[in-house]
Structure formats: C-alpha cells, structure tokens
C-alpha atoms as a PDB file:
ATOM      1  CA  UNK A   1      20.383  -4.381   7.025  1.00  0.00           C
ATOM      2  CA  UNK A   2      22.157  -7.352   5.989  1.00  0.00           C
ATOM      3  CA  UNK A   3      19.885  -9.541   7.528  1.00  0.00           C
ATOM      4  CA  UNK A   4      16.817  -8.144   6.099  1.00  0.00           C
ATOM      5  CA  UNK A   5      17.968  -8.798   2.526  1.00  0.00           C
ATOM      6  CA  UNK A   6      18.412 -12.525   3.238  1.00  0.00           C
ATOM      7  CA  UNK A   7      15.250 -12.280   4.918  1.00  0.00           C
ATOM      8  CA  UNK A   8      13.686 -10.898   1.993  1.00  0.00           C
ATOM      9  CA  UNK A   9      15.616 -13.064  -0.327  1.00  0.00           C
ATOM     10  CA  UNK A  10      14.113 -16.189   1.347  1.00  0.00           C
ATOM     11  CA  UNK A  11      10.889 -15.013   1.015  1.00  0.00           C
ATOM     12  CA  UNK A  12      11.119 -13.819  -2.650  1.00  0.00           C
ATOM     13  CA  UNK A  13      12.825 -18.270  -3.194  1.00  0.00           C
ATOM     14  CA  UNK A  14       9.955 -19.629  -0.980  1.00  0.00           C
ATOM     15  CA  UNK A  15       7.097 -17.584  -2.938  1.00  0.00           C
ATOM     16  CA  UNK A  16       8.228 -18.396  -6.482  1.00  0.00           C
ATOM     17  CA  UNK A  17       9.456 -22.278  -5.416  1.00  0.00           C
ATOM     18  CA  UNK A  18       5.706 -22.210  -4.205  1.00  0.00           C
ATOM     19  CA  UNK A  19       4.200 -20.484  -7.432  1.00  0.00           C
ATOM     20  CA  UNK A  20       6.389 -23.230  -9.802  1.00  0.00           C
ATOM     21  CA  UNK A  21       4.865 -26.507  -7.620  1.00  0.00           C
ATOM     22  CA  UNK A  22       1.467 -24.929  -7.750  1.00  0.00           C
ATOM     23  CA  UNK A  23       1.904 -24.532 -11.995  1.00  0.00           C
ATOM     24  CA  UNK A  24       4.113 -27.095 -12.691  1.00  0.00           C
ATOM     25  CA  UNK A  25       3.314 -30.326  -9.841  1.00  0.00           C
ATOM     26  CA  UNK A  26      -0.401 -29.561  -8.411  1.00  0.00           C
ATOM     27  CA  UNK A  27      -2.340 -28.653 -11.475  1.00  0.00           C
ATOM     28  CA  UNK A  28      -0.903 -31.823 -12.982  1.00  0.00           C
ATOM     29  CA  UNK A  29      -2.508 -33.989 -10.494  1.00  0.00           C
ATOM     30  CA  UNK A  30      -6.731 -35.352 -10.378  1.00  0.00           C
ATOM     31  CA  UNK A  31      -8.974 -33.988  -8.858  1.00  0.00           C
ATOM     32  CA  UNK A  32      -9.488 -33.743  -5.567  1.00  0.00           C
ATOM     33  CA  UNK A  33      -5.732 -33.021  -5.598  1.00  0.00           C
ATOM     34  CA  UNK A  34      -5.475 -30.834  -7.895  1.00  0.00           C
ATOM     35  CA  UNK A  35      -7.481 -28.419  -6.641  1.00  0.00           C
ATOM     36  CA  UNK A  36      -5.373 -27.775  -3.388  1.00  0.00           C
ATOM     37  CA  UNK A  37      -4.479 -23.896  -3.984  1.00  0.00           C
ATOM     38  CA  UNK A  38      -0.993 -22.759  -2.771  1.00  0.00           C
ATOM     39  CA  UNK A  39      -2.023 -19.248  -3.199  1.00  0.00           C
ATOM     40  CA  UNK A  40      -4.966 -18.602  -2.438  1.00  0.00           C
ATOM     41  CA  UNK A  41      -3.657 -20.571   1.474  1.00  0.00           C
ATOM     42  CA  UNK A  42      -0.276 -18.963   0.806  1.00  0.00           C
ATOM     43  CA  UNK A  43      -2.252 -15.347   0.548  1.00  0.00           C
ATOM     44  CA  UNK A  44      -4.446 -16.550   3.391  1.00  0.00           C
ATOM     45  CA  UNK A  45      -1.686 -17.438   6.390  1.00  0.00           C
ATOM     46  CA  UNK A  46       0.215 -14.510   5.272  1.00  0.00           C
ATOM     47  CA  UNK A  47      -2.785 -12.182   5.579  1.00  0.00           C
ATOM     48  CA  UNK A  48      -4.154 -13.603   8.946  1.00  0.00           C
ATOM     49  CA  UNK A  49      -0.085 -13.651  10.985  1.00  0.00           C
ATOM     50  CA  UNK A  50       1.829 -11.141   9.120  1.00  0.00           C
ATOM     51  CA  UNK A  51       1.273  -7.367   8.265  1.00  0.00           C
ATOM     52  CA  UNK A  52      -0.747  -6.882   5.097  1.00  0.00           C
ATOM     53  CA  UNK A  53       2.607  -5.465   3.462  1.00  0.00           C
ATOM     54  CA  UNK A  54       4.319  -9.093   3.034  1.00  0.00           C
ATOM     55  CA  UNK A  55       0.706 -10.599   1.836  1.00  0.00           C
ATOM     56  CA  UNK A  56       0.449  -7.738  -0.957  1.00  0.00           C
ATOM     57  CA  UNK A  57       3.930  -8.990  -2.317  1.00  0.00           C
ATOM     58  CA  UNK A  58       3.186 -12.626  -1.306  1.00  0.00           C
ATOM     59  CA  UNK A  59       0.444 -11.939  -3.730  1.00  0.00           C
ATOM     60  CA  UNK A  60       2.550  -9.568  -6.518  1.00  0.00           C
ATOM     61  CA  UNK A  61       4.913 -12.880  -6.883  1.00  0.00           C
ATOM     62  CA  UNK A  62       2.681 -15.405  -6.561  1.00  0.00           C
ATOM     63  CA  UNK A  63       0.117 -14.147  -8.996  1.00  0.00           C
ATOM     64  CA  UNK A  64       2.635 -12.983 -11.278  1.00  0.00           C
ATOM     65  CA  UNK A  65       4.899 -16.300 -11.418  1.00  0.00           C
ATOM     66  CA  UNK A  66       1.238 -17.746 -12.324  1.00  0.00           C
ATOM     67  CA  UNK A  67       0.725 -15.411 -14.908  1.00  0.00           C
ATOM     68  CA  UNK A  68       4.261 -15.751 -16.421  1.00  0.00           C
ATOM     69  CA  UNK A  69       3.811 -19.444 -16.628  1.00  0.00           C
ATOM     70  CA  UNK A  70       0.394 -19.937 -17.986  1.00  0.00           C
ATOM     71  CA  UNK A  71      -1.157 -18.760 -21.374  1.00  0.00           C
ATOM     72  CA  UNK A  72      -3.849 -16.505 -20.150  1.00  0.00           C
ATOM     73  CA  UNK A  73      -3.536 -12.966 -19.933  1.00  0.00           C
ATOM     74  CA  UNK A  74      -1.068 -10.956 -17.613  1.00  0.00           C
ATOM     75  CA  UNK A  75      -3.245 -10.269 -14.234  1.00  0.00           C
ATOM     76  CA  UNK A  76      -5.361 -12.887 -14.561  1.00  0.00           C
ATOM     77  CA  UNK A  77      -3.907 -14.874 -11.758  1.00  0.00           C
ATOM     78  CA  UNK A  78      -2.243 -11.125 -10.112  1.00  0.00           C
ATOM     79  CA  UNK A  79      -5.340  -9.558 -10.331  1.00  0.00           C
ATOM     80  CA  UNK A  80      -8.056 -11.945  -8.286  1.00  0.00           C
ATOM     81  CA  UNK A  81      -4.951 -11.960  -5.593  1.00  0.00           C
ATOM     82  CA  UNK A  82      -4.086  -8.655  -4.908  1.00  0.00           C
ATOM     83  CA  UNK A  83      -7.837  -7.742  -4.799  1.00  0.00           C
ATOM     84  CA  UNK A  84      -8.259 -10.606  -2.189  1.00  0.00           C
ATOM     85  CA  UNK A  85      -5.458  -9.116  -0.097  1.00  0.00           C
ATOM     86  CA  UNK A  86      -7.058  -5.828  -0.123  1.00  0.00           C
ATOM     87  CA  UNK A  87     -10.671  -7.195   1.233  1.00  0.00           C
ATOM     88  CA  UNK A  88      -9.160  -8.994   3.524  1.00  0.00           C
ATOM     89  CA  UNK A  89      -6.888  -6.427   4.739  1.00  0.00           C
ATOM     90  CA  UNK A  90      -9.955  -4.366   5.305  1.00  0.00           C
ATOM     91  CA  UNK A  91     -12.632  -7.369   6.276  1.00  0.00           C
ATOM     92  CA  UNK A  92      -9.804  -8.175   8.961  1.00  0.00           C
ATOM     93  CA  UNK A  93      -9.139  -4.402  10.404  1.00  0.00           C
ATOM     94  CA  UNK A  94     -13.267  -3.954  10.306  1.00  0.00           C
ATOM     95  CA  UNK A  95     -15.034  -7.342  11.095  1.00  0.00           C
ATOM     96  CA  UNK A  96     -12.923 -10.042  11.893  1.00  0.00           C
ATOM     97  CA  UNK A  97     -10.687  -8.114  14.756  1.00  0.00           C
ATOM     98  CA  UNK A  98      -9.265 -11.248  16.418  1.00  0.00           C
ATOM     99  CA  UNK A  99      -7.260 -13.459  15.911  1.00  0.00           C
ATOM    100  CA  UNK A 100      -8.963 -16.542  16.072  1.00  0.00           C
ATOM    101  CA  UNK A 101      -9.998 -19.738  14.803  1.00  0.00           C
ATOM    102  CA  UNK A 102     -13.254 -18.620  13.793  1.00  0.00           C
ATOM    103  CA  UNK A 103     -12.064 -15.395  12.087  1.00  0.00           C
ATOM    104  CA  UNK A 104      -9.363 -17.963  10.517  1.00  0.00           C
ATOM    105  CA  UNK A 105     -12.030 -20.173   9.226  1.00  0.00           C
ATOM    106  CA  UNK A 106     -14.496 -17.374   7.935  1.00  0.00           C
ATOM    107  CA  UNK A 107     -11.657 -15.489   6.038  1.00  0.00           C
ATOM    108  CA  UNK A 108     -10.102 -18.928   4.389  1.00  0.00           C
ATOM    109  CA  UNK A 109     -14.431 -19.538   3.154  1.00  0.00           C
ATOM    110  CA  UNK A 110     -14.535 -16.040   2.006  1.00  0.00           C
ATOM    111  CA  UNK A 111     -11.194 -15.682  -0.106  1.00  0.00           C
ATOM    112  CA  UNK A 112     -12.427 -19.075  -1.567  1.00  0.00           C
ATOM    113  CA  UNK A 113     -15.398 -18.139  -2.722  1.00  0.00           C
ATOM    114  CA  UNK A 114     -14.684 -14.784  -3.968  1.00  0.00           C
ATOM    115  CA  UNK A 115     -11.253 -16.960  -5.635  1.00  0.00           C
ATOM    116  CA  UNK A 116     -13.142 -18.834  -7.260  1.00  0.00           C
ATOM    117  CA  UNK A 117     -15.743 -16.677  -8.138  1.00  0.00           C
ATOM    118  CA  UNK A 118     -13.260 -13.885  -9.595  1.00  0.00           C
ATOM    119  CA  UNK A 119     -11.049 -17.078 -11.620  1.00  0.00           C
ATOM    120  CA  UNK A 120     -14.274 -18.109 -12.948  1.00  0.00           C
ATOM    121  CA  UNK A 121     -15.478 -14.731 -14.274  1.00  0.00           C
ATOM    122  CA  UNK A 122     -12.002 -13.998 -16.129  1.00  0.00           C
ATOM    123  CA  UNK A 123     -12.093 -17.882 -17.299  1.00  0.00           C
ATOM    124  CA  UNK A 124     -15.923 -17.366 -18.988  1.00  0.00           C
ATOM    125  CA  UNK A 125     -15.723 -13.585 -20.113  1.00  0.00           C
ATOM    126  CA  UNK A 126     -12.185 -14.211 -21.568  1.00  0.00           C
ATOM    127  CA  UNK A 127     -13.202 -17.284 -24.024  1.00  0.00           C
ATOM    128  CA  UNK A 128     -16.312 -18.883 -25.251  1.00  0.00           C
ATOM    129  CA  UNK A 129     -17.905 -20.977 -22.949  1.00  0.00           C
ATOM    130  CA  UNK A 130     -20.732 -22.684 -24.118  1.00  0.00           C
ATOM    131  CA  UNK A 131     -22.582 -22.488 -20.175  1.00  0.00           C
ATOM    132  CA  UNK A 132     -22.227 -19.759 -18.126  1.00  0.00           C
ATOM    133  CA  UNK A 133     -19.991 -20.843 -14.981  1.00  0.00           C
ATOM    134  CA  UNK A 134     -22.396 -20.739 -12.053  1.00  0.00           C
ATOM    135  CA  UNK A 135     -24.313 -23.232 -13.793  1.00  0.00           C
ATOM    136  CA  UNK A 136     -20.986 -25.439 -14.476  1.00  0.00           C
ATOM    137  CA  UNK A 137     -20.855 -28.836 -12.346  1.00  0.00           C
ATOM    138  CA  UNK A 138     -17.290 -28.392 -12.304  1.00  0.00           C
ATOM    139  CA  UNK A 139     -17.095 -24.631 -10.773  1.00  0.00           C
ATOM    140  CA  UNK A 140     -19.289 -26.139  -7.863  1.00  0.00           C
ATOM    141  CA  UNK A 141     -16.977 -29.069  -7.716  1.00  0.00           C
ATOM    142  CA  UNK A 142     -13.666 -26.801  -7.398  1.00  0.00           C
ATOM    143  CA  UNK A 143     -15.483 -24.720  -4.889  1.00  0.00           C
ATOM    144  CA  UNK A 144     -16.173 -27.565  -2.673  1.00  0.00           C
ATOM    145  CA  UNK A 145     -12.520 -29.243  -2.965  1.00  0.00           C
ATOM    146  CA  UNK A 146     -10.947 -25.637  -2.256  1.00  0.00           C
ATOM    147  CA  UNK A 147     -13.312 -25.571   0.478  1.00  0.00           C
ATOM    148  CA  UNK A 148     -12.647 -28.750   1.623  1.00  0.00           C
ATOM    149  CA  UNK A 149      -8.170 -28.160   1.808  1.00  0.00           C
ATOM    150  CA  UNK A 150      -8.541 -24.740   3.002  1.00  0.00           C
ATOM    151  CA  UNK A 151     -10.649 -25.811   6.361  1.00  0.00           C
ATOM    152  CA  UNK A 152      -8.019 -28.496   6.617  1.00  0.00           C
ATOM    153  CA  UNK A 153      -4.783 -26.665   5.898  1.00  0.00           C
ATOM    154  CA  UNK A 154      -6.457 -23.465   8.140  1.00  0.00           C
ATOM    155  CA  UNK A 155      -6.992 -25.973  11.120  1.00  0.00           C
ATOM    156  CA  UNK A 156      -3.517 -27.775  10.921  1.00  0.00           C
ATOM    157  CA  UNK A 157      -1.699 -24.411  10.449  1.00  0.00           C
ATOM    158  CA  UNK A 158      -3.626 -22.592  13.121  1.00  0.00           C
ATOM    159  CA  UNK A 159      -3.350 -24.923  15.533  1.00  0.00           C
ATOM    160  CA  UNK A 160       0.585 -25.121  15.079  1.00  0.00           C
ATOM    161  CA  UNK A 161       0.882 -21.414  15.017  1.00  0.00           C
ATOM    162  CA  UNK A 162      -0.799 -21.298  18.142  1.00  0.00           C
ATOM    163  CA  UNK A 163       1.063 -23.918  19.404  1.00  0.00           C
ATOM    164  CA  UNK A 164       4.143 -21.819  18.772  1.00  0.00           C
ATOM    165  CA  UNK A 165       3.408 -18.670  19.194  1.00  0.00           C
ATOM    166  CA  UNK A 166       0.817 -16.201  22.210  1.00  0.00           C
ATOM    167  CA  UNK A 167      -0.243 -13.900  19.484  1.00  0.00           C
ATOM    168  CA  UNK A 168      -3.716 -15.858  18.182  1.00  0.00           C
ATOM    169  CA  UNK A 169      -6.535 -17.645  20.749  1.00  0.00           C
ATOM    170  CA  UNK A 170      -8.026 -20.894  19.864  1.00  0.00           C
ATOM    171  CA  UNK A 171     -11.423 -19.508  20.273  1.00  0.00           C
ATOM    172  CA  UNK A 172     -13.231 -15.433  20.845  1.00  0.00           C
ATOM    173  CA  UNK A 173     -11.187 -13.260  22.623  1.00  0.00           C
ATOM    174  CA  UNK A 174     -12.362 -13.288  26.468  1.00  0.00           C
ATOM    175  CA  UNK A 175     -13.937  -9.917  27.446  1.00  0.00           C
ATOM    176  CA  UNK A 176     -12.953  -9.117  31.060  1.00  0.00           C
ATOM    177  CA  UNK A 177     -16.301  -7.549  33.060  1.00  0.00           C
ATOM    178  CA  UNK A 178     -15.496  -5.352  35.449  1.00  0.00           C
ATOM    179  CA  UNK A 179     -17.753  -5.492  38.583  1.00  0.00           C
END
C-alpha cells in the first residue's frame, strides 16, 4: 500500500513537472521547437504501454495544469485530451490490436491530427479570427512540426521500450499456420 502511494506520488510530480516545461519552457521557444507537444506524446506512450486508467489521469493533470496556467477557458486544454484518451482507448481495443510499430505510428498521426484539429476549433470558435483555421498557413505548419516530433519521439521511445521490455514487436504480430 505504501508503495503504491509513492508510486502514485511520482507520477502525479512527473505529470505536472511535465505540464509546467510544456507552459512555461517549450511554448517559449521558435518554431519548429516550439511545437514539440509533451502531452499530446505524454498521452500517447501512456495510452499505447500502460492501461487506459493511468492515460485518463495522465490526461486529467496534464490538461488541467495547462488549463490552470493559461488564460483560455477551463477544459480547453482537459477537454481535447481526455477525448483523445477515450478514442484511442477504443481505436486500440478495436483496430489497432497489437502492439506494434505500425499501430504506434498510426495512433501518434491520429491523436495529432484530431489534437490539432480539436485545439484549433476551440482556438477559432472561442475568439474572432479573421480566417477560418483550415485555411490558416500556420495550423498546417503546426500540424506538420507535431507530425514531424511525434514520428521521431514514437520511433526513439518504441524502439527503447522494446529494447527493454517482451511485451511490444517491432513489426505485425506473426500468425502461426497450422498445417
């Protein structure tokens, strides 16, 4: 019991250390920099090697540290988060049924789209933009840069966690025939 508190503990200090650097450090550097997304990987890894339980409050602090620190409204970071988690949850039990590097890849794509697609739609419908965002050079630039450090981030930390651990393949689960 003990140990599960300090496990918990270290989670709850890791998420919100995470949540400050992404406010505070990463939006505070140019682009393409900037646009390297703590959560949305954070919500990601958690999502693809842990049960969907610890991404759901992976996403509850994350998003709501985010929301505490900025000016926009309460669950506008929480919201597109949590919703992400629960696609994925079920995209992952449905479709994507292995563990691999493809799955990997194809879920880090999706949440970025549908990220940045969600962030987007709260951003536009929530002040006055003069353009709507789809037709915004700089939502297609995020998209790509998010793109570009979740690929990287999913094959460095996929390959490591593979490395270390017998629970994910490098590549489609092997079917056995049986002759």
């Amino acid at each position: 019991m003990f140990n599960k508190i300090w496990q918990i503990s270290g989670l709850v200090i890791f998420i919100s250390l995470l949540a400050i650097v992404q406010f505070s450090l990463i939006s505070a550097w140019p682009d393409p920099w900037r646009q390297l997304n703590l959560g949305l990987l954070l919500v990601t890894f958690t999502l693809f090697f842990f049960p969907a339980r610890l991404a759901f409050l992976a996403a509850l602090l994350f998003g709501l540290w985010l929301d505490l620190l900025s000016f926009n409204f309460l669950g506008f970071y929480l919201i597109p988060l949590v919703g992400l988690v629960a696609a994925d949850a079920w995209l992952a039990n449905n479709w994507l049924t292995n563990r691999s590097l493809y799955s990997f890849v194809v879920l880090i794509l999706l949440n970025t789209l549908v990220y940045n697609l969600l962030m987007a739609s709260f951003s536009y419908f929530s002040s006055s933009a003069p353009v709507f965002f789809l037709l915004a050079a700089d939502f297609w630039s995020t998209l790509l840069y998010q793109a570009i450090w979740g690929l990287a981030a999913a094959i460095l930390f996929f390959h490591l966690a593979a490395f270390l651990t017998k629970k994910i393949k490098p590549f489609f689960l092997e079917k056995k025939m049986n002759l």
